[in-house]
C-alpha atoms as a PDB file:
ATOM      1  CA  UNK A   1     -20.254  37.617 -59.944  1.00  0.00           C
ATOM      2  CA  UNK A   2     -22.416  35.479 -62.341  1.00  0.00           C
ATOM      3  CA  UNK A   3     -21.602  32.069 -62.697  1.00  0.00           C
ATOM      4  CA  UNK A   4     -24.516  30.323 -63.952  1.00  0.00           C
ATOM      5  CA  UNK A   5     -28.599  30.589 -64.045  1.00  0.00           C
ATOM      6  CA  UNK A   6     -28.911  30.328 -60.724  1.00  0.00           C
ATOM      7  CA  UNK A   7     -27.012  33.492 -60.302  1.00  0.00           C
ATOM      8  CA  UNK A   8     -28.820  35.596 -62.734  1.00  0.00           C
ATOM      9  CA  UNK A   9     -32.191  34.471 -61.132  1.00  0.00           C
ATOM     10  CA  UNK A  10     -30.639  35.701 -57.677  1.00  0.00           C
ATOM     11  CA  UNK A  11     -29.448  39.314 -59.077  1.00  0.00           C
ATOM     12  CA  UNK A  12     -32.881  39.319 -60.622  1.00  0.00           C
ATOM     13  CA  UNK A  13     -34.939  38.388 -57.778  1.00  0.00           C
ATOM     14  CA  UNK A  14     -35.101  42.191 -55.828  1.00  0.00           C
ATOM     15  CA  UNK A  15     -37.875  44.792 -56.095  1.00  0.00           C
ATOM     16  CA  UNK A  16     -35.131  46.768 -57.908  1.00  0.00           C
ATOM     17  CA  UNK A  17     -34.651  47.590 -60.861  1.00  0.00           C
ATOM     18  CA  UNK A  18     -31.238  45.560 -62.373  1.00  0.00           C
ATOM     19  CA  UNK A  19     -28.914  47.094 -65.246  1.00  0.00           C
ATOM     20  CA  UNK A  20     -26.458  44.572 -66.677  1.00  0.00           C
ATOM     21  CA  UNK A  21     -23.749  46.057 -68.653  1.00  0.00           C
ATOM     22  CA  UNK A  22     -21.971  43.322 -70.669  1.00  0.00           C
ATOM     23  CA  UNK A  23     -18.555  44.055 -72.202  1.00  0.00           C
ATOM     24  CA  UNK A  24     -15.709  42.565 -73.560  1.00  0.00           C
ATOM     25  CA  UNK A  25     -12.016  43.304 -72.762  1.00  0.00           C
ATOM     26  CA  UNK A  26     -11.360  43.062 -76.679  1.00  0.00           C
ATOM     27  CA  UNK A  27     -14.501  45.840 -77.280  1.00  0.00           C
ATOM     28  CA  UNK A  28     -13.336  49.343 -77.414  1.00  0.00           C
ATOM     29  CA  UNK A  29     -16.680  50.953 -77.325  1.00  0.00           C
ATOM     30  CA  UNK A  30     -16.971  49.089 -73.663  1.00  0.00           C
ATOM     31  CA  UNK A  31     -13.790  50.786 -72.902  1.00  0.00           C
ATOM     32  CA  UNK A  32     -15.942  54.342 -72.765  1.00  0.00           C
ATOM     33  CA  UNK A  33     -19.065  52.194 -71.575  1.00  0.00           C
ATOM     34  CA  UNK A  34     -17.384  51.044 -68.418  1.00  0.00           C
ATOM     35  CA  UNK A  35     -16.878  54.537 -66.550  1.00  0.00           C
ATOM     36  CA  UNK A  36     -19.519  56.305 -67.590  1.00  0.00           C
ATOM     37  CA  UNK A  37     -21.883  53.702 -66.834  1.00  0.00           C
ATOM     38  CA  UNK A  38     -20.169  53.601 -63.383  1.00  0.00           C
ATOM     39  CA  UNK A  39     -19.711  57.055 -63.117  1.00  0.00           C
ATOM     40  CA  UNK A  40     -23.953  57.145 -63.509  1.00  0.00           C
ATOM     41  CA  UNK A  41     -24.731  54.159 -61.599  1.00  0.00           C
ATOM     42  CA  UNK A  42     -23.104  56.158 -58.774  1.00  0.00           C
ATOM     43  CA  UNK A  43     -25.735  58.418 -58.939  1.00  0.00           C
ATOM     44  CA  UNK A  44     -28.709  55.766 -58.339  1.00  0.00           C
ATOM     45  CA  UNK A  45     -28.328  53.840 -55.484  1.00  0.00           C
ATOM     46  CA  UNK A  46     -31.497  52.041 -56.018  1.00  0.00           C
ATOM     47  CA  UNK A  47     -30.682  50.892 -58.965  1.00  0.00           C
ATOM     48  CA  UNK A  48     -28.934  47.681 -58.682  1.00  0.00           C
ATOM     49  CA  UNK A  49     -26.019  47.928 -61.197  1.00  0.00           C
ATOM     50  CA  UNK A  50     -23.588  45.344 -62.591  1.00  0.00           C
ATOM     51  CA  UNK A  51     -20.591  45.680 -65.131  1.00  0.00           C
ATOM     52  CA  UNK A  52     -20.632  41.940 -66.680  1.00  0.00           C
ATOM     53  CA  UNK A  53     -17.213  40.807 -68.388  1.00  0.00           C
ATOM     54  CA  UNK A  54     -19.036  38.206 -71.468  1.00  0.00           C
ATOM     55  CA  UNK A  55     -15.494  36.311 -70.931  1.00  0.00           C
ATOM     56  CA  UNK A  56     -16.850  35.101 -66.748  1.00  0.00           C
ATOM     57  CA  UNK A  57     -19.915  34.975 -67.405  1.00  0.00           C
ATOM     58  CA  UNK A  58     -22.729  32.980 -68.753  1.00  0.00           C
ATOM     59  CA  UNK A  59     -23.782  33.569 -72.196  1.00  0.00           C
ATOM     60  CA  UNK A  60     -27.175  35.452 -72.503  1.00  0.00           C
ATOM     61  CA  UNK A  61     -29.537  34.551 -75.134  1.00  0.00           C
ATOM     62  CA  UNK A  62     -30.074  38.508 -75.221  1.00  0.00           C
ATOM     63  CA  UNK A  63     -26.652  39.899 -75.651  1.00  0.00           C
ATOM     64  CA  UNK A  64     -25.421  39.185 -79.513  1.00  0.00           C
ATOM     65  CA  UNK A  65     -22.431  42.087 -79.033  1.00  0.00           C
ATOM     66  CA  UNK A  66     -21.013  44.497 -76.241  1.00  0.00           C
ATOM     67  CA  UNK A  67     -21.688  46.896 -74.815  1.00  0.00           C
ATOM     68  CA  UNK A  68     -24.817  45.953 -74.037  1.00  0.00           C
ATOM     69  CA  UNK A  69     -27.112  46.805 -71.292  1.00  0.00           C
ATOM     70  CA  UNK A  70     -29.967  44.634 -69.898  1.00  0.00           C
ATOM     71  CA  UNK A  71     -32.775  46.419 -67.493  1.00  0.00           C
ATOM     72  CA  UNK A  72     -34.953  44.156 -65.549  1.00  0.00           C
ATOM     73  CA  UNK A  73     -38.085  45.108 -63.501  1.00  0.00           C
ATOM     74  CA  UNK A  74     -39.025  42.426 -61.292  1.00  0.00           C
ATOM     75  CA  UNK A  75     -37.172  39.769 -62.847  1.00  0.00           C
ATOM     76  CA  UNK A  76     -38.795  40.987 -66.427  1.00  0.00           C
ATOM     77  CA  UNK A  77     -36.568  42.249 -69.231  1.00  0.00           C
ATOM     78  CA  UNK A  78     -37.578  45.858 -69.790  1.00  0.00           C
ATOM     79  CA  UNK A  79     -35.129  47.081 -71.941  1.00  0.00           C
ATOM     80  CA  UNK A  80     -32.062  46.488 -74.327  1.00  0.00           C
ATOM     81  CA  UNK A  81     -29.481  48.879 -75.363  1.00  0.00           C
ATOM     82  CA  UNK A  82     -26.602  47.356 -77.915  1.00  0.00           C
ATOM     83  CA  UNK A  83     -24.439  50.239 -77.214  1.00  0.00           C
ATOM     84  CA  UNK A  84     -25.097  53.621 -75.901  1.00  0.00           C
ATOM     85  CA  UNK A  85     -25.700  55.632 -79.079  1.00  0.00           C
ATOM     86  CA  UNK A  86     -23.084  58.022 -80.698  1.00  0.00           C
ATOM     87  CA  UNK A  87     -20.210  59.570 -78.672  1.00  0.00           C
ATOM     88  CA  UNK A  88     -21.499  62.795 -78.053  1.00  0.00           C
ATOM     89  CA  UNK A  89     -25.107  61.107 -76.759  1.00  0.00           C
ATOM     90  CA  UNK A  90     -24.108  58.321 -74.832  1.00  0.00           C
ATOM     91  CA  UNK A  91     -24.097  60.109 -71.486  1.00  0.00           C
ATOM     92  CA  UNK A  92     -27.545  61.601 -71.760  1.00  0.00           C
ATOM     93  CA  UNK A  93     -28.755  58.206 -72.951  1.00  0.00           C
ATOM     94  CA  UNK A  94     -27.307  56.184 -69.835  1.00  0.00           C
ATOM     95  CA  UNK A  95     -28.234  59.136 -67.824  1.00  0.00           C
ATOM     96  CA  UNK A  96     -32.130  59.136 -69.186  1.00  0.00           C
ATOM     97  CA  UNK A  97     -31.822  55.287 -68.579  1.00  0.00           C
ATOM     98  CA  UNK A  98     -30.810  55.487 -65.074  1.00  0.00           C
ATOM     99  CA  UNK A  99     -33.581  58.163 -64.381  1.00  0.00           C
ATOM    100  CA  UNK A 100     -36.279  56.163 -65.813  1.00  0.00           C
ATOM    101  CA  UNK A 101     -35.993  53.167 -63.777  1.00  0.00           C
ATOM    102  CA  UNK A 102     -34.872  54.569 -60.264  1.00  0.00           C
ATOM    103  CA  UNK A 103     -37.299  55.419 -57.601  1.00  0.00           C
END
């Protein structure tokens, strides 16, 4: 759980890489985004991965809409994905996300 700064800084302070999926219960796009990025971050163990309802947690400056995935390396923003692409892409693209970052 996230409940303020502190708390982000904590999540962020590993050697791991950190996905942050941030959704909305009134998004349905995060209503696909949800399992599969679960269903992936499975997969990864050493990726640290969180699923981040925008309605209990802290805004971000970084997330203007949901889905939408922050990856931090060493407490530095690496990537942002609004979304994860078109129907028929989005597990490849949170698959080839996962892959890049896990060790």
């Amino acid at each position: 759980t996230i409940a303020n700064a502190e708390d982000y800084q904590r999540v962020l302070s590993t050697s791991r890489p950190v996905f942050l999926l941030f959704v909305s219960a009134h998004c349905p796009a995060c209503t696909e985004a949800v399992p599969l990025f679960e269903k992936v971050a499975a997969r990864y163990p050493s990726v640290v991965s969180m699923v981040l309802d925008c309605a209990q947690t802290p805004r971000h400056p970084e997330v203007t809409g949901t889905p939408t995935g922050l990856i931090y390396l060493d407490g530095q923003l690496q990537e942002k994905l609004q979304g994860f692409g078109t129907l028929d892409d989005q597990a490849q693209v949170v698959e080839d996300t996962f892959a890049r970052y896990a060790s």
